[in-house]
N, C-alpha and C. Protein backbone atom coordinates (compact mmCIF):
# COMPACT_ATOMS: atom_id res chain seq x y z
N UNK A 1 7.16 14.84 -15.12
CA UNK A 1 6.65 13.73 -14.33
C UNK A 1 7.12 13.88 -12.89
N UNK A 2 6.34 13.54 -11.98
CA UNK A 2 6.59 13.76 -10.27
C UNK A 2 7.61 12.80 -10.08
N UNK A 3 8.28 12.81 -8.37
CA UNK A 3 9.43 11.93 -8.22
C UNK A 3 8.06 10.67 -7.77
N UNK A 4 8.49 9.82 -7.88
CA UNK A 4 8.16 8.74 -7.26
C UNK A 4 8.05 9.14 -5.60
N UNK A 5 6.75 8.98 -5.23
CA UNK A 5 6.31 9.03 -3.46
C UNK A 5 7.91 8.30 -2.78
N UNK A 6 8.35 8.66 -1.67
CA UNK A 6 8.55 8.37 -0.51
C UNK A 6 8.15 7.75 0.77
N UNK A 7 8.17 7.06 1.00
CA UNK A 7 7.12 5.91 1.77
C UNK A 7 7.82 5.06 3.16
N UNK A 8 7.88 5.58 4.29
CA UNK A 8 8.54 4.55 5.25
C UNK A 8 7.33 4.11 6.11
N UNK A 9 7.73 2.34 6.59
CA UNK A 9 6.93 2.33 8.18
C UNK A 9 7.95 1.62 9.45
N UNK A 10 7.92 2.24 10.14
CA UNK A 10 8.49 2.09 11.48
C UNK A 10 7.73 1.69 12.37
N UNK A 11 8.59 1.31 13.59
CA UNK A 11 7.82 0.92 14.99
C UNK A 11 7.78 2.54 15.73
N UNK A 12 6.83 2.60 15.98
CA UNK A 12 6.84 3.99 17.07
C UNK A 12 7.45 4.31 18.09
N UNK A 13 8.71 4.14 17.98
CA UNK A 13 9.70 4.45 19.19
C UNK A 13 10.83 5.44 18.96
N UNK A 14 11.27 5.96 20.07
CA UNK A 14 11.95 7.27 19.86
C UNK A 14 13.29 6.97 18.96
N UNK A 15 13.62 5.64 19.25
CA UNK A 15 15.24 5.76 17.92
C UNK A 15 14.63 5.85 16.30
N UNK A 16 13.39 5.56 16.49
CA UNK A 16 13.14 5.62 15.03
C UNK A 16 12.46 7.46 14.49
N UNK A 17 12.55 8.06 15.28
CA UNK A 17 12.28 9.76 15.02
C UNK A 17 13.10 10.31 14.20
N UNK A 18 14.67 10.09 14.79
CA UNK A 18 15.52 10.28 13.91
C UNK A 18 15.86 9.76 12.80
N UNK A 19 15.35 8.73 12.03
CA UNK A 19 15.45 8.07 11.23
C UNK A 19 14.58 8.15 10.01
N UNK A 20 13.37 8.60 10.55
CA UNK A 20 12.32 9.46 10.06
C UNK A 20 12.55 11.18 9.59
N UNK A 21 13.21 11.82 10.43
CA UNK A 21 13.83 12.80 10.44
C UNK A 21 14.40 12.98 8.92
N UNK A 22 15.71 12.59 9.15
CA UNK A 22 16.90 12.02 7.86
C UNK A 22 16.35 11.96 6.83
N UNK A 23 15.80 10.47 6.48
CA UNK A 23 14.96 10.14 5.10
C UNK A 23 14.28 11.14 4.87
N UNK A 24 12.71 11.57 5.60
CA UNK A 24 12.14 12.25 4.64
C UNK A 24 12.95 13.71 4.37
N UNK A 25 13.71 14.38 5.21
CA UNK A 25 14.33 15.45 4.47
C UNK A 25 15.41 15.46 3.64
N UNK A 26 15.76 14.22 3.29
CA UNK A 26 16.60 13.88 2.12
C UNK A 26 15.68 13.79 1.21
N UNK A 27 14.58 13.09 1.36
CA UNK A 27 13.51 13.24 -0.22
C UNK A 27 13.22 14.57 -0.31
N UNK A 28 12.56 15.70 0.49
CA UNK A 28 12.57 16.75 0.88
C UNK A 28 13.82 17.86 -0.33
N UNK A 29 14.64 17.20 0.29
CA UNK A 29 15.82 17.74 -0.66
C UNK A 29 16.04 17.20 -2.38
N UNK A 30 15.74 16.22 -2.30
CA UNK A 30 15.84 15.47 -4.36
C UNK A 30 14.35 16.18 -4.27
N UNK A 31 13.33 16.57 -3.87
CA UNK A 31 12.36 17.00 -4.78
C UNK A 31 12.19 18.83 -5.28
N UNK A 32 13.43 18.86 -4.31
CA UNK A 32 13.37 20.77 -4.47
C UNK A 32 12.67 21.41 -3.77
N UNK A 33 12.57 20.75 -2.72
CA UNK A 33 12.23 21.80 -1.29
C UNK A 33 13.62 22.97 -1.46
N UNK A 34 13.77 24.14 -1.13
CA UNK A 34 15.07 24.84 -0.88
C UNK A 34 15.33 25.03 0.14
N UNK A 35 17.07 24.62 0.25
CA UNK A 35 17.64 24.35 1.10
C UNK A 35 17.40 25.83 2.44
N UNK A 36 16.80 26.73 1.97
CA UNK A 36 16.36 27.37 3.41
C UNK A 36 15.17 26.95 4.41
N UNK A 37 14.35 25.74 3.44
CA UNK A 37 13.17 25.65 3.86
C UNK A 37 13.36 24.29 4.44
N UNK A 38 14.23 23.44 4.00
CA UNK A 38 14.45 22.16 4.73
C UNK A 38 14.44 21.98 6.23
N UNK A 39 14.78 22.84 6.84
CA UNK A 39 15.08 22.65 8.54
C UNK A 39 13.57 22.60 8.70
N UNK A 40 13.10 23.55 7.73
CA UNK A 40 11.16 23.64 8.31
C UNK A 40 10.60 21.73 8.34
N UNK A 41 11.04 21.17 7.28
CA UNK A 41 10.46 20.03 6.63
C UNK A 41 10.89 19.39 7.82
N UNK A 42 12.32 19.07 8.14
CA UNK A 42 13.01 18.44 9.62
C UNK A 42 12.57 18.09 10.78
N UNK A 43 11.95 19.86 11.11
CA UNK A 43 11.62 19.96 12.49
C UNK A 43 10.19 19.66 12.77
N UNK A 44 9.48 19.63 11.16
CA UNK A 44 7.91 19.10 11.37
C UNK A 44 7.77 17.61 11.34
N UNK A 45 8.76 16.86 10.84
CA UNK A 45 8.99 15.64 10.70
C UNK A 45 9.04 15.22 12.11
N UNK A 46 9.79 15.88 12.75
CA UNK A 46 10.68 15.18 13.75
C UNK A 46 9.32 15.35 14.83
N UNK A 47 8.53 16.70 14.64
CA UNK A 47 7.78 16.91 15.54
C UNK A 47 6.55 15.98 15.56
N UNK A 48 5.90 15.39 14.61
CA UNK A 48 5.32 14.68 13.97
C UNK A 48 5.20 13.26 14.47
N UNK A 49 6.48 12.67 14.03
CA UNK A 49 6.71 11.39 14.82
C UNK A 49 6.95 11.52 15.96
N UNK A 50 7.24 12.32 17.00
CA UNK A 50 7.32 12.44 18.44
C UNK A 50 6.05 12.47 18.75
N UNK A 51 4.93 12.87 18.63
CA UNK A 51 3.50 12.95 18.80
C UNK A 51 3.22 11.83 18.83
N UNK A 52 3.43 10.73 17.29
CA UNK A 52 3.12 9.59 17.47
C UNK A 52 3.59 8.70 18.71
N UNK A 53 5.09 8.59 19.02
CA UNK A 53 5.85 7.96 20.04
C UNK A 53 5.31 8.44 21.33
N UNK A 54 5.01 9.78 21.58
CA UNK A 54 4.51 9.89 22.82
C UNK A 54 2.99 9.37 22.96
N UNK A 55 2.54 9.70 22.51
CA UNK A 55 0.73 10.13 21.93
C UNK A 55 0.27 8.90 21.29
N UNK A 56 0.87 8.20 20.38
CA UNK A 56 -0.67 6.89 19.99
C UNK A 56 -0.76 5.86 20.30
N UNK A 57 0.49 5.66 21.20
CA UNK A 57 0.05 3.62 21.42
C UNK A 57 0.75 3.87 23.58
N UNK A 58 0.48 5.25 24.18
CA UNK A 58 0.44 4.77 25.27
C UNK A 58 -0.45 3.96 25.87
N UNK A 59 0.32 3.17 26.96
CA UNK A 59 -0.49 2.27 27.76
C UNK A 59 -0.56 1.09 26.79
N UNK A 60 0.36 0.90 25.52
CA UNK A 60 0.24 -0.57 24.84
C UNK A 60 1.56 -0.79 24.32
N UNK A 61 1.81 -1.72 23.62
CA UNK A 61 3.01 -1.73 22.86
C UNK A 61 3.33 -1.08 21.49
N UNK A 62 4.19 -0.35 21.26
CA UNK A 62 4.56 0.91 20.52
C UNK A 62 4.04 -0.36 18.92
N UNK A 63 3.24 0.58 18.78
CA UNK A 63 2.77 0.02 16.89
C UNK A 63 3.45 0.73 15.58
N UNK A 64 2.70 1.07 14.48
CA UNK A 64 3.64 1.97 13.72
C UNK A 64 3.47 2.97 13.70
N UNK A 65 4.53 3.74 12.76
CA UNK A 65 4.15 5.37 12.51
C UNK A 65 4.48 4.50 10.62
N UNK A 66 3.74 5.72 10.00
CA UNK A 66 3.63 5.54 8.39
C UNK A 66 4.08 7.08 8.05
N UNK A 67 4.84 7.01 7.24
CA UNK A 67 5.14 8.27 6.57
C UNK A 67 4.97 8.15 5.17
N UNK A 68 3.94 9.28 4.34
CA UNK A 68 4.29 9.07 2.83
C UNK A 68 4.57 10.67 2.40
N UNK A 69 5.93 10.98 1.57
CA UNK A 69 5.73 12.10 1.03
C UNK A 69 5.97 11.96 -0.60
N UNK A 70 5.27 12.88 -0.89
CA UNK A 70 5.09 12.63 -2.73
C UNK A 70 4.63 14.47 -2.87
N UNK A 71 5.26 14.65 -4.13
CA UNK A 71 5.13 15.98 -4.74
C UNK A 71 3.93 15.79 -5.59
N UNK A 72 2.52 17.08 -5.02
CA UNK A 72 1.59 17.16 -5.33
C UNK A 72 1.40 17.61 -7.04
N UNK A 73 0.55 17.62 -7.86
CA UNK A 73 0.50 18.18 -8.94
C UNK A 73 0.32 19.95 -9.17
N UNK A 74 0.31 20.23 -8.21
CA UNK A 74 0.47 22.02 -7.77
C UNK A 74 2.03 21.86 -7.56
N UNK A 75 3.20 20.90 -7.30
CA UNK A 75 4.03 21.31 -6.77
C UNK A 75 4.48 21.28 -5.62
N UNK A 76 3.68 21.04 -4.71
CA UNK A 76 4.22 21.54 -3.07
C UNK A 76 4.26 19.59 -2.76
N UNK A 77 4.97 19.67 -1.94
CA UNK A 77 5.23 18.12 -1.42
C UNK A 77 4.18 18.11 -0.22
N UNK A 78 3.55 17.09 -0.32
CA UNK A 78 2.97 16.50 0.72
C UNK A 78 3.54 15.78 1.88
N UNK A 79 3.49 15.47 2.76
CA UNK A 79 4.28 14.53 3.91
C UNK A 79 3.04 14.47 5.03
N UNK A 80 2.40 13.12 4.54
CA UNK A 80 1.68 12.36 5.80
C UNK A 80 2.02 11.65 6.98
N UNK A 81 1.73 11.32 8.29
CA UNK A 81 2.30 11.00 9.30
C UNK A 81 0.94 10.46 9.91
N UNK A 82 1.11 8.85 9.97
CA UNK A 82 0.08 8.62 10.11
C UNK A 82 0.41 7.16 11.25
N UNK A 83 -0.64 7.46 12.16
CA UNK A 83 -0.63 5.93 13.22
C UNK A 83 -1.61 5.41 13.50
N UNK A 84 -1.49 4.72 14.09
CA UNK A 84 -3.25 2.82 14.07
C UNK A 84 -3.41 3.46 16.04
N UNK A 85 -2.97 4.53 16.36
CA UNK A 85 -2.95 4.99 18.09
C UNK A 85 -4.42 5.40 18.50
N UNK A 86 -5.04 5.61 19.19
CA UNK A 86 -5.56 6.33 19.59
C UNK A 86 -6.21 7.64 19.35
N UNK A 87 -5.86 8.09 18.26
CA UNK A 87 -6.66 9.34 17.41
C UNK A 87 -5.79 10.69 18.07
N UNK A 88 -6.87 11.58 17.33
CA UNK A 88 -6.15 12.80 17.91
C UNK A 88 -6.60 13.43 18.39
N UNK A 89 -6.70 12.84 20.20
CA UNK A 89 -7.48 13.32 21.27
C UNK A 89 -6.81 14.68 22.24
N UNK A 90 -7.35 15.03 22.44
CA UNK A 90 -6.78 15.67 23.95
C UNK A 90 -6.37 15.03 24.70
N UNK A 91 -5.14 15.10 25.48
CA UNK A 91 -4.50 14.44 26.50
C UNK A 91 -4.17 15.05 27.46
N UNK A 92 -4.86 15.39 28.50
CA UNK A 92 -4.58 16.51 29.77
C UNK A 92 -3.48 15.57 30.67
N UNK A 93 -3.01 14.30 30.54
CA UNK A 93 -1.80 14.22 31.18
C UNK A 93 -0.38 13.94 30.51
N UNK A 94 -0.62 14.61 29.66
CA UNK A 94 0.35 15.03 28.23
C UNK A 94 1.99 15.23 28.98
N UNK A 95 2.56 13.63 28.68
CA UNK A 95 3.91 13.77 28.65
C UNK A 95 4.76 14.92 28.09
N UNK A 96 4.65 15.70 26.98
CA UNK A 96 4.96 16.70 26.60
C UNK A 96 4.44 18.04 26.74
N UNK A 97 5.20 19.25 26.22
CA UNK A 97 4.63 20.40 26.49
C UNK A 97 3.73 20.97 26.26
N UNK A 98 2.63 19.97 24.96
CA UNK A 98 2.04 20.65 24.31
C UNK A 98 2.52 21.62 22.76
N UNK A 99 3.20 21.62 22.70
CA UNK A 99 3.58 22.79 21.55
C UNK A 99 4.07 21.90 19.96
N UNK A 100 3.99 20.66 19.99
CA UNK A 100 4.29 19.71 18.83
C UNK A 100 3.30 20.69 17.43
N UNK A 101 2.09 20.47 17.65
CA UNK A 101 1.39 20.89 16.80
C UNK A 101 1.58 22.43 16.47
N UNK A 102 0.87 23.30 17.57
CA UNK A 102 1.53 24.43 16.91
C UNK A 102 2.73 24.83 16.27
N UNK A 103 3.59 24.14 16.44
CA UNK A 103 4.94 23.96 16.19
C UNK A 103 5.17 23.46 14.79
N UNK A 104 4.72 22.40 14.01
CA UNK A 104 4.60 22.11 12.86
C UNK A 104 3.54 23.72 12.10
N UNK A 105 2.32 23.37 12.93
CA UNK A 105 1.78 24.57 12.05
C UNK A 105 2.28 26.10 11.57
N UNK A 106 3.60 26.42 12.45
CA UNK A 106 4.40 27.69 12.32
C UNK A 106 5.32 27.50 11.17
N UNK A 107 5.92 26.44 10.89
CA UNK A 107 6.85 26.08 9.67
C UNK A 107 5.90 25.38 8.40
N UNK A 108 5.31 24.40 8.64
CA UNK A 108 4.33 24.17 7.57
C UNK A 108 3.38 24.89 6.82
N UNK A 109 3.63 25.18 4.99
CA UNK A 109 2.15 25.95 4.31
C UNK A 109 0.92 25.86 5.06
N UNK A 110 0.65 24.31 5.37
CA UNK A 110 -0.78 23.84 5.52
C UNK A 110 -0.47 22.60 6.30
N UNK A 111 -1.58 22.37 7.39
CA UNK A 111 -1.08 21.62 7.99
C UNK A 111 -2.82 21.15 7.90
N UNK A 112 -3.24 19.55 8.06
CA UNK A 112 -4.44 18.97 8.59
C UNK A 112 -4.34 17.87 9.50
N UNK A 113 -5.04 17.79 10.54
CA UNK A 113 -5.36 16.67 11.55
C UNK A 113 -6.69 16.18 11.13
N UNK A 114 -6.22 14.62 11.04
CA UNK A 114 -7.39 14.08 11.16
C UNK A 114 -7.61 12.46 11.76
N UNK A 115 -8.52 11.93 11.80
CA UNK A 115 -8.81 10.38 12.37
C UNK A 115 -7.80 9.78 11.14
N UNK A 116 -7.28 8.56 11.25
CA UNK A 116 -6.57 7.83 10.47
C UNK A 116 -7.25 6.89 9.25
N UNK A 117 -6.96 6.46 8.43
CA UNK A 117 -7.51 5.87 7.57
C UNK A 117 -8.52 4.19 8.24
N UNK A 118 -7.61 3.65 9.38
CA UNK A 118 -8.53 2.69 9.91
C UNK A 118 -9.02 3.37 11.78
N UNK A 119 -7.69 3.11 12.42
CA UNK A 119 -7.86 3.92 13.72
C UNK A 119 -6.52 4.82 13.60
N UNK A 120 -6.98 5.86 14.91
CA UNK A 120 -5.46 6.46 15.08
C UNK A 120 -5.75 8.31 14.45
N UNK A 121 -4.10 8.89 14.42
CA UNK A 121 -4.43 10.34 13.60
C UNK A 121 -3.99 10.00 12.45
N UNK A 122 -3.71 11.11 11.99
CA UNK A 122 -3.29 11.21 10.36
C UNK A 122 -2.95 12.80 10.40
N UNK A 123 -1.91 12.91 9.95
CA UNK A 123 -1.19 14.39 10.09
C UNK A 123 -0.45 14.88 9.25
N UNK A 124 -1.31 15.81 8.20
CA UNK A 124 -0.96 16.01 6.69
C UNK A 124 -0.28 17.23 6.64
N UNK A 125 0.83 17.34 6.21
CA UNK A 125 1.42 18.71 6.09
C UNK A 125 2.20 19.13 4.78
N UNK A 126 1.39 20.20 4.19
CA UNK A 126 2.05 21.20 2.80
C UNK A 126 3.60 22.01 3.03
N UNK A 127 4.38 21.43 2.13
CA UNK A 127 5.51 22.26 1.77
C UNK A 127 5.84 22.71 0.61
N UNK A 128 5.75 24.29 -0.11
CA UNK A 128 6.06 24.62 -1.01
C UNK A 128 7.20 24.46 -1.69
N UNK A 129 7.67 24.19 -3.00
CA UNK A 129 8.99 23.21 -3.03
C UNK A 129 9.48 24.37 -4.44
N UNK A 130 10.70 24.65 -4.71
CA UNK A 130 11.51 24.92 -5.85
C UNK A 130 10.99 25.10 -6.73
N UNK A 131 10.39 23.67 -7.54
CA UNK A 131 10.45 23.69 -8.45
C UNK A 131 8.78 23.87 -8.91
């Protein structure tokens, strides 16, 4: 039987990255991600919700970020990252460097972007796990 999903929601602001960070790579870790592959899970996490904080609610007041991770029936853990922002546009006056995404996509199996379930992105990423 799978672990029970993992599930946080936060306000989209930068103290809550790290907090996001932590949790999901502690579930990350009880589901048998291996411990060589965890920093991968970390740094896509971390990269993830920084996108949101920079990227979906500029120009308004910071809304949420949603995280759910749950171990798929293949095995590999899922970890969604999802916000009510602005979608997942191009931003040519991009507070950041640009490299968030490619950046998840170099450590992540599988990575998908997409529109959010109401507004906003949704940012699905595969990790092959242990067990």
């Amino acid at each position: 039987m799978a672990p029970e999903p993992g599930r946080w929601a936060v306000s989209a602001t930068p103290e809550q990255v790290a907090f996001l960070r932590s949790e999901v790579t502690q579930y990350a870790q009880q589901v048998g991600v291996p411990d060589g592959r965890l920093s991968d899970v970390r740094l896509a996490v971390s990269e993830a919700a920084t996108n949101a904080v920079l990227h979906a609610y500029r120009d308004r007041d910071p809304g949420e970020i949603r995280v759910d991770a749950r171990v798929l029936d293949d095995g590999r853990l899922r970890i969604v990252v999802e916000d009510d922002g602005f979608g997942p546009l191009p931003r040519p006056d991009s507070p950041g460097l640009g490299l968030g995404l490619p950046t998840i996509a170099s450590v992540a199996d599988a990575v998908e972007l997409s529109a959010g379930s109401a507004a906003g992105a949704r940012l699905a990423m595969l990790f092959v796990t242990g067990g």
